[in-house]
N, C-alpha and C. Protein backbone atom coordinates (compact mmCIF):
# COMPACT_ATOMS: atom_id res chain seq x y z
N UNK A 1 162.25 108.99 127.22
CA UNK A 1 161.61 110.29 127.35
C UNK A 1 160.16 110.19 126.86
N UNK A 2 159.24 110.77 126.86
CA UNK A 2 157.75 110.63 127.04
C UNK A 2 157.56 111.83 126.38
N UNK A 3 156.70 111.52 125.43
CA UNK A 3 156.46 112.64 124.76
C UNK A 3 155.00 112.79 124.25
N UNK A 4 154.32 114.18 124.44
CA UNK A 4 152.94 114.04 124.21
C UNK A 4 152.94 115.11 123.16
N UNK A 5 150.87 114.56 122.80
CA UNK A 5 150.79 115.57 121.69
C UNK A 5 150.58 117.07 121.45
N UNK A 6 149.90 117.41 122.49
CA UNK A 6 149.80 118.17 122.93
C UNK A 6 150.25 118.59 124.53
N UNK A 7 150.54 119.79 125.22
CA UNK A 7 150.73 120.46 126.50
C UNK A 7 149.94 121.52 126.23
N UNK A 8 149.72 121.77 127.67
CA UNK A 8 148.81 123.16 128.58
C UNK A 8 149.62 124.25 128.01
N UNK A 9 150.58 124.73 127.30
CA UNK A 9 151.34 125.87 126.63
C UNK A 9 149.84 126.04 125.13
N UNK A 10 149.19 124.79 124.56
CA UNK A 10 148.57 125.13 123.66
C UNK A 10 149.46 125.02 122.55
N UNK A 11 150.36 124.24 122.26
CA UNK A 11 151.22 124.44 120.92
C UNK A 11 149.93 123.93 119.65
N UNK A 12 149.24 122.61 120.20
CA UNK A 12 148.61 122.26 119.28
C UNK A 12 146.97 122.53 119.32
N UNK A 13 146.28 123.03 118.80
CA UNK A 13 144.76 123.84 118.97
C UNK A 13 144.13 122.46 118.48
N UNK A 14 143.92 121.24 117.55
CA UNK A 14 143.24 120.28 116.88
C UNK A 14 144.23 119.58 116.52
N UNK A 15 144.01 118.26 116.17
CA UNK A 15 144.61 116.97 115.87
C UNK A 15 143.92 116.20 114.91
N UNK A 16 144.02 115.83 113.71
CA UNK A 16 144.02 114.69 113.25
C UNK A 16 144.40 113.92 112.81
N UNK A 17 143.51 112.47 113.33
CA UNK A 17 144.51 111.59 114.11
C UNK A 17 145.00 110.52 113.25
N UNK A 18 144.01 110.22 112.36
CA UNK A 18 144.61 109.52 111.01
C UNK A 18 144.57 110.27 109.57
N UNK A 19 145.21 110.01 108.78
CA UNK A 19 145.21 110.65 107.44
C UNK A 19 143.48 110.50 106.86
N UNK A 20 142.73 109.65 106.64
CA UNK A 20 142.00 109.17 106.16
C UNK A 20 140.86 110.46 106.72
N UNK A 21 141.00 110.57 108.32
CA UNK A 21 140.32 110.81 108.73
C UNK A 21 139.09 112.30 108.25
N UNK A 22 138.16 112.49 108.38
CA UNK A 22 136.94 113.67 107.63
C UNK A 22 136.56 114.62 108.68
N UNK A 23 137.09 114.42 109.94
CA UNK A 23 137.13 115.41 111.55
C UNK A 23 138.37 115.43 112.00
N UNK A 24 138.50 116.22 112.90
CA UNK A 24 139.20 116.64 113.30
C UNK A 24 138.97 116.74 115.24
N UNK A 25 139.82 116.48 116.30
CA UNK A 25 139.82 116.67 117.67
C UNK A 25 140.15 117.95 117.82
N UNK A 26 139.26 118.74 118.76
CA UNK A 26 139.54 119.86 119.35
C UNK A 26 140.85 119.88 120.80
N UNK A 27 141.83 120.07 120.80
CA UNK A 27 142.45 119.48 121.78
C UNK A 27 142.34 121.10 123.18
N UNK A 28 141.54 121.92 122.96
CA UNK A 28 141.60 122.64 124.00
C UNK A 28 139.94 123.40 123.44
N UNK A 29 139.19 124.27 124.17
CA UNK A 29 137.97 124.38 123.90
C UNK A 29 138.35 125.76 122.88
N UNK A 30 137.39 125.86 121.35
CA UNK A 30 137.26 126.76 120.13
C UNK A 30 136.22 127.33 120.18
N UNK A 31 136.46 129.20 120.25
CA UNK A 31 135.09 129.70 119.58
C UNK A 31 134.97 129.57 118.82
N UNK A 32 133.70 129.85 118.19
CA UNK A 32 132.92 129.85 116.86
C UNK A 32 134.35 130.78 116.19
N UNK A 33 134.54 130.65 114.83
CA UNK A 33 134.88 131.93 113.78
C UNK A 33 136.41 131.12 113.82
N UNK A 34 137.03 130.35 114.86
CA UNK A 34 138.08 129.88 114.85
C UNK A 34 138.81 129.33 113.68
N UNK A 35 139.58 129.63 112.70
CA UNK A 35 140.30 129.29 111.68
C UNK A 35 140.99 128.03 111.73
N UNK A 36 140.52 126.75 111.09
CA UNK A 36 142.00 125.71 110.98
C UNK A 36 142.28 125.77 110.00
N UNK A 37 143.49 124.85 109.47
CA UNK A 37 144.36 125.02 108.55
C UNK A 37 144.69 123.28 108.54
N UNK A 38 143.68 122.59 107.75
CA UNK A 38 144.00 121.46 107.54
C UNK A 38 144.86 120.80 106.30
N UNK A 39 145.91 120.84 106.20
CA UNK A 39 146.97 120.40 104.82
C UNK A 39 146.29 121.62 103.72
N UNK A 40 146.61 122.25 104.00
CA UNK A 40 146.82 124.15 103.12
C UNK A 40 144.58 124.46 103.26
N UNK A 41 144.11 123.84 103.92
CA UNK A 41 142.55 123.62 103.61
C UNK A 41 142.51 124.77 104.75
N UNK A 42 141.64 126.08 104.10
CA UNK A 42 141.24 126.80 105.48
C UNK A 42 139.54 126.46 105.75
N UNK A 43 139.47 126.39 107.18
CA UNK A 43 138.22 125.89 108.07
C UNK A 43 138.32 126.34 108.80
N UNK A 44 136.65 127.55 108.96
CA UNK A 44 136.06 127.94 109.75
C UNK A 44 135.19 127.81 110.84
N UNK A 45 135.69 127.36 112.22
CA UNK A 45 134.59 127.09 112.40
C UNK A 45 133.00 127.16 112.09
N UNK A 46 131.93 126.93 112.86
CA UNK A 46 130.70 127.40 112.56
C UNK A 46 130.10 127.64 114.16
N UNK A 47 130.75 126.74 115.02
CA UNK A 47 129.58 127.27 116.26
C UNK A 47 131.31 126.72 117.25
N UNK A 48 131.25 126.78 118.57
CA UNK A 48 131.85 126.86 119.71
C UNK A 48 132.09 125.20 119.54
N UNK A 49 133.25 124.58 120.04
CA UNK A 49 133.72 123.08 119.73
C UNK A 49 134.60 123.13 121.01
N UNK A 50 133.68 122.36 121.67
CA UNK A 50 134.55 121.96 123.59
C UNK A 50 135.95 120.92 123.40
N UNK A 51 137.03 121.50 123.90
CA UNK A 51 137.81 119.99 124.13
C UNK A 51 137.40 118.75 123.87
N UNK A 52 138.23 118.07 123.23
CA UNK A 52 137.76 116.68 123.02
C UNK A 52 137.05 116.09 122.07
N UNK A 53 135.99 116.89 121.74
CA UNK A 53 134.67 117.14 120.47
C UNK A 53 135.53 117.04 119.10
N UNK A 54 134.74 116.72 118.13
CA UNK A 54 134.98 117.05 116.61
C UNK A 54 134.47 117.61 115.88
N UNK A 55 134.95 118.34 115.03
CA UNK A 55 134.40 118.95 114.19
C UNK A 55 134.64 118.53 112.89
N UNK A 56 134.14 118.82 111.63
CA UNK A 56 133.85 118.64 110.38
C UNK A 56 134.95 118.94 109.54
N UNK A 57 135.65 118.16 108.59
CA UNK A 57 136.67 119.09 107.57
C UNK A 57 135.99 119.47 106.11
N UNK A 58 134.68 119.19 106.39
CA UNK A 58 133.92 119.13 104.95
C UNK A 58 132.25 119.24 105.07
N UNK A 59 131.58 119.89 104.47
CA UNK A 59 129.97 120.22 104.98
C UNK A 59 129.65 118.31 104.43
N UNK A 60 128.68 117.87 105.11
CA UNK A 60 128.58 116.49 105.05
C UNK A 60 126.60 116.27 104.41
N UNK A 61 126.75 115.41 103.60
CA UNK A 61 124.95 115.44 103.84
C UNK A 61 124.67 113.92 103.72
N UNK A 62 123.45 114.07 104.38
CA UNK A 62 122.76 112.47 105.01
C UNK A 62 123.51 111.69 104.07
N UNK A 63 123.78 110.31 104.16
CA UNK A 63 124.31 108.96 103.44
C UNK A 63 126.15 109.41 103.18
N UNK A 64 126.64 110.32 103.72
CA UNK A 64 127.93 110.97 103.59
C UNK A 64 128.77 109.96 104.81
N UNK A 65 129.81 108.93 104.26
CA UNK A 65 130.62 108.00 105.23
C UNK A 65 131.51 109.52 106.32
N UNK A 66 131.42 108.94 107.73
CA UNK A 66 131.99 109.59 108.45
C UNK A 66 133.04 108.44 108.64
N UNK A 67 134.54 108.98 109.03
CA UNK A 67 135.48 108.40 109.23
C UNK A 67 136.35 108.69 110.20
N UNK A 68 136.62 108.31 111.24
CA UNK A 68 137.19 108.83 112.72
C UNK A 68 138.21 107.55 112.73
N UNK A 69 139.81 108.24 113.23
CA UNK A 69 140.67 107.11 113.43
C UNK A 69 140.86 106.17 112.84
N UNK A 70 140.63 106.56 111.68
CA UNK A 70 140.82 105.33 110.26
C UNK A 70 139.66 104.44 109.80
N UNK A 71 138.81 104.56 110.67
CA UNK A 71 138.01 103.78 110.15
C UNK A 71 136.29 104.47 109.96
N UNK A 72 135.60 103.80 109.00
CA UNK A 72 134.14 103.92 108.69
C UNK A 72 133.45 103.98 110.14
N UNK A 73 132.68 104.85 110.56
CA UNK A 73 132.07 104.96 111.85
C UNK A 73 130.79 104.77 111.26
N UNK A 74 130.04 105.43 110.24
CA UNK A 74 128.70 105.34 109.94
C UNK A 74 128.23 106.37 108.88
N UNK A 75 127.29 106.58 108.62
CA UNK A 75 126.84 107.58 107.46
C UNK A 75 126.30 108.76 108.32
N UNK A 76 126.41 109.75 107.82
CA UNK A 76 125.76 111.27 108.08
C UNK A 76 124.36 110.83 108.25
N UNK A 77 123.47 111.35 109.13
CA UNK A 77 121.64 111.37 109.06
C UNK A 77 121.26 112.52 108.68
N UNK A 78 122.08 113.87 109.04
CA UNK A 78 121.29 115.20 108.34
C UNK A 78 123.02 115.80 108.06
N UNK A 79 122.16 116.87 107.74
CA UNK A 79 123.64 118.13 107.12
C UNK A 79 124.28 118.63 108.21
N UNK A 80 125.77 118.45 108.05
CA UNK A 80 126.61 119.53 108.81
C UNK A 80 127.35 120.13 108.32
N UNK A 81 127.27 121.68 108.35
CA UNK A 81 128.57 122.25 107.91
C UNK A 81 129.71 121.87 107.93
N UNK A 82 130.32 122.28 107.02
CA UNK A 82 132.14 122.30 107.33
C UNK A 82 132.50 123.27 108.61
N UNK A 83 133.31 123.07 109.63
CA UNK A 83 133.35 123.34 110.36
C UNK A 83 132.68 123.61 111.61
N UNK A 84 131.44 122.07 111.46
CA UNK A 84 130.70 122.40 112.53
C UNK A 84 131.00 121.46 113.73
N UNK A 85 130.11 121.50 114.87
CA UNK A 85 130.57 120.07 115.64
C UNK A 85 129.97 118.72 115.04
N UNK A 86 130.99 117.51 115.34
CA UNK A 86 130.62 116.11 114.76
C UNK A 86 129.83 115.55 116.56
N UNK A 87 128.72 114.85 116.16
CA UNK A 87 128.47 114.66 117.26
C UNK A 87 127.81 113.08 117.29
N UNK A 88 127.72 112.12 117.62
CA UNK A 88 127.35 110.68 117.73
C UNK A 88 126.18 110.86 117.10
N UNK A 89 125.20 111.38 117.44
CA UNK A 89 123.75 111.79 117.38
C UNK A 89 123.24 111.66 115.89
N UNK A 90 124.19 112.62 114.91
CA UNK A 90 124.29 112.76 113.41
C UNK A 90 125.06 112.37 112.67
N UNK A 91 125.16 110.71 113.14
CA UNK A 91 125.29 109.45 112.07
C UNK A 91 124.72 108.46 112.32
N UNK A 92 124.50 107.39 111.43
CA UNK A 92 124.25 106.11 111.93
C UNK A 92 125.10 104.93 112.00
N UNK A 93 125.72 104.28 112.69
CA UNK A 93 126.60 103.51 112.51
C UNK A 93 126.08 102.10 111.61
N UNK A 94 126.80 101.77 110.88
CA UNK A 94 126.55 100.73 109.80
C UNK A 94 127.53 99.53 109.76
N UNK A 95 128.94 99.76 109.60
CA UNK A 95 130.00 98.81 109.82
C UNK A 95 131.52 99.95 109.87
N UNK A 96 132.81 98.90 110.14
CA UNK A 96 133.45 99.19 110.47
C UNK A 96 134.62 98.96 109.62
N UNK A 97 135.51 99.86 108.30
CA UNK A 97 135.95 99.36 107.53
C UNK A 97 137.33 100.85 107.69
N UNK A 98 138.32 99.30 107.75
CA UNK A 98 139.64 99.93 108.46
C UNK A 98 140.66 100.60 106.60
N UNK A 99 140.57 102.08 106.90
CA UNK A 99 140.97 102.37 105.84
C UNK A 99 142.78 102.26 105.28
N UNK A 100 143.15 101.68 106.29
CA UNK A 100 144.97 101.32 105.90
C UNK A 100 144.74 99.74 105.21
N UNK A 101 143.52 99.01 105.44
CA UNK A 101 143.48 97.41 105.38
C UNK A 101 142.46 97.16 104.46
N UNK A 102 141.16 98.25 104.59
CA UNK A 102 140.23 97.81 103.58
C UNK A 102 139.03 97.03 104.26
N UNK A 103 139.88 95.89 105.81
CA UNK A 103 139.41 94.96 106.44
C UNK A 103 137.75 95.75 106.83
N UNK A 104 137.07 95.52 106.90
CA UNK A 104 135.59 95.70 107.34
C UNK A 104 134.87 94.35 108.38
N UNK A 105 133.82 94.94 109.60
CA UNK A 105 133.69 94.43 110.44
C UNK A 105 132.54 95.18 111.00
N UNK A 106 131.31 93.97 111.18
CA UNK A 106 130.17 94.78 111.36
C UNK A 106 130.00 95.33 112.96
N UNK A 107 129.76 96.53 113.59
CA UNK A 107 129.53 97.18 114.26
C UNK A 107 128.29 96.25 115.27
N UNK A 108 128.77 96.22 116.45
CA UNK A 108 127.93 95.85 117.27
C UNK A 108 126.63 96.72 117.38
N UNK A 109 125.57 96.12 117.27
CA UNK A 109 124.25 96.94 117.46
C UNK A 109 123.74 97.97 116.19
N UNK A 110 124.81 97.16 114.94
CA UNK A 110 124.06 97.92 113.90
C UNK A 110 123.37 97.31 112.78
């Protein structure tokens, strides 16, 4: 049997996808003001978050490790709210350090 994480009923509004992780997946499109409820943590959005996109579980500022899917993606470059969108743009990628292993691995092109 095949089983997904979400369906078009909407059971699940966001996902995250590893424990470690500091965002969160929008799994259907969020207005602004939208409430999550991350392990008893309430989060407000801050602006509109399209399908697919991430948003913030914590206001972040420049040199702040972002962490997506377990692993180190890069540092914050400016401030984002808690609950704002995470977007490629506002980090820099640095290396790649797998938080179940510790293992680290430098990032192509950084």
């Amino acid at each position: 049997m095949n089983q997904t994480i979400a369906s078009d009923s909407g059971q699940l509004d966001t996902l995250r996808v590893h424990a470690a992780d500091n965002v969160r997946v929008a799994l259907k499109d969020l207005p602004a003001g939208t409430l999550i409820i991350d392990n008893g943590q309430h989060i407000t959005l801050t602006e509109a978050i399209r399908h697919k996109h991430k948003f913030t579980l914590a206001a972040f500022e420049p040199g702040d490790t972002v962490i997506m899917y377990g692993v180190t993606v890069g540092r914050a470059t400016r401030p984002i709210a808690q609950g704002g969108r995470h977007h490629y743009r506002q980090y820099r990628a640095q290396h790649c350090q797998h938080h179940t292993s510790g293992e680290t691995r430098q990032l192509a092109g950084a």
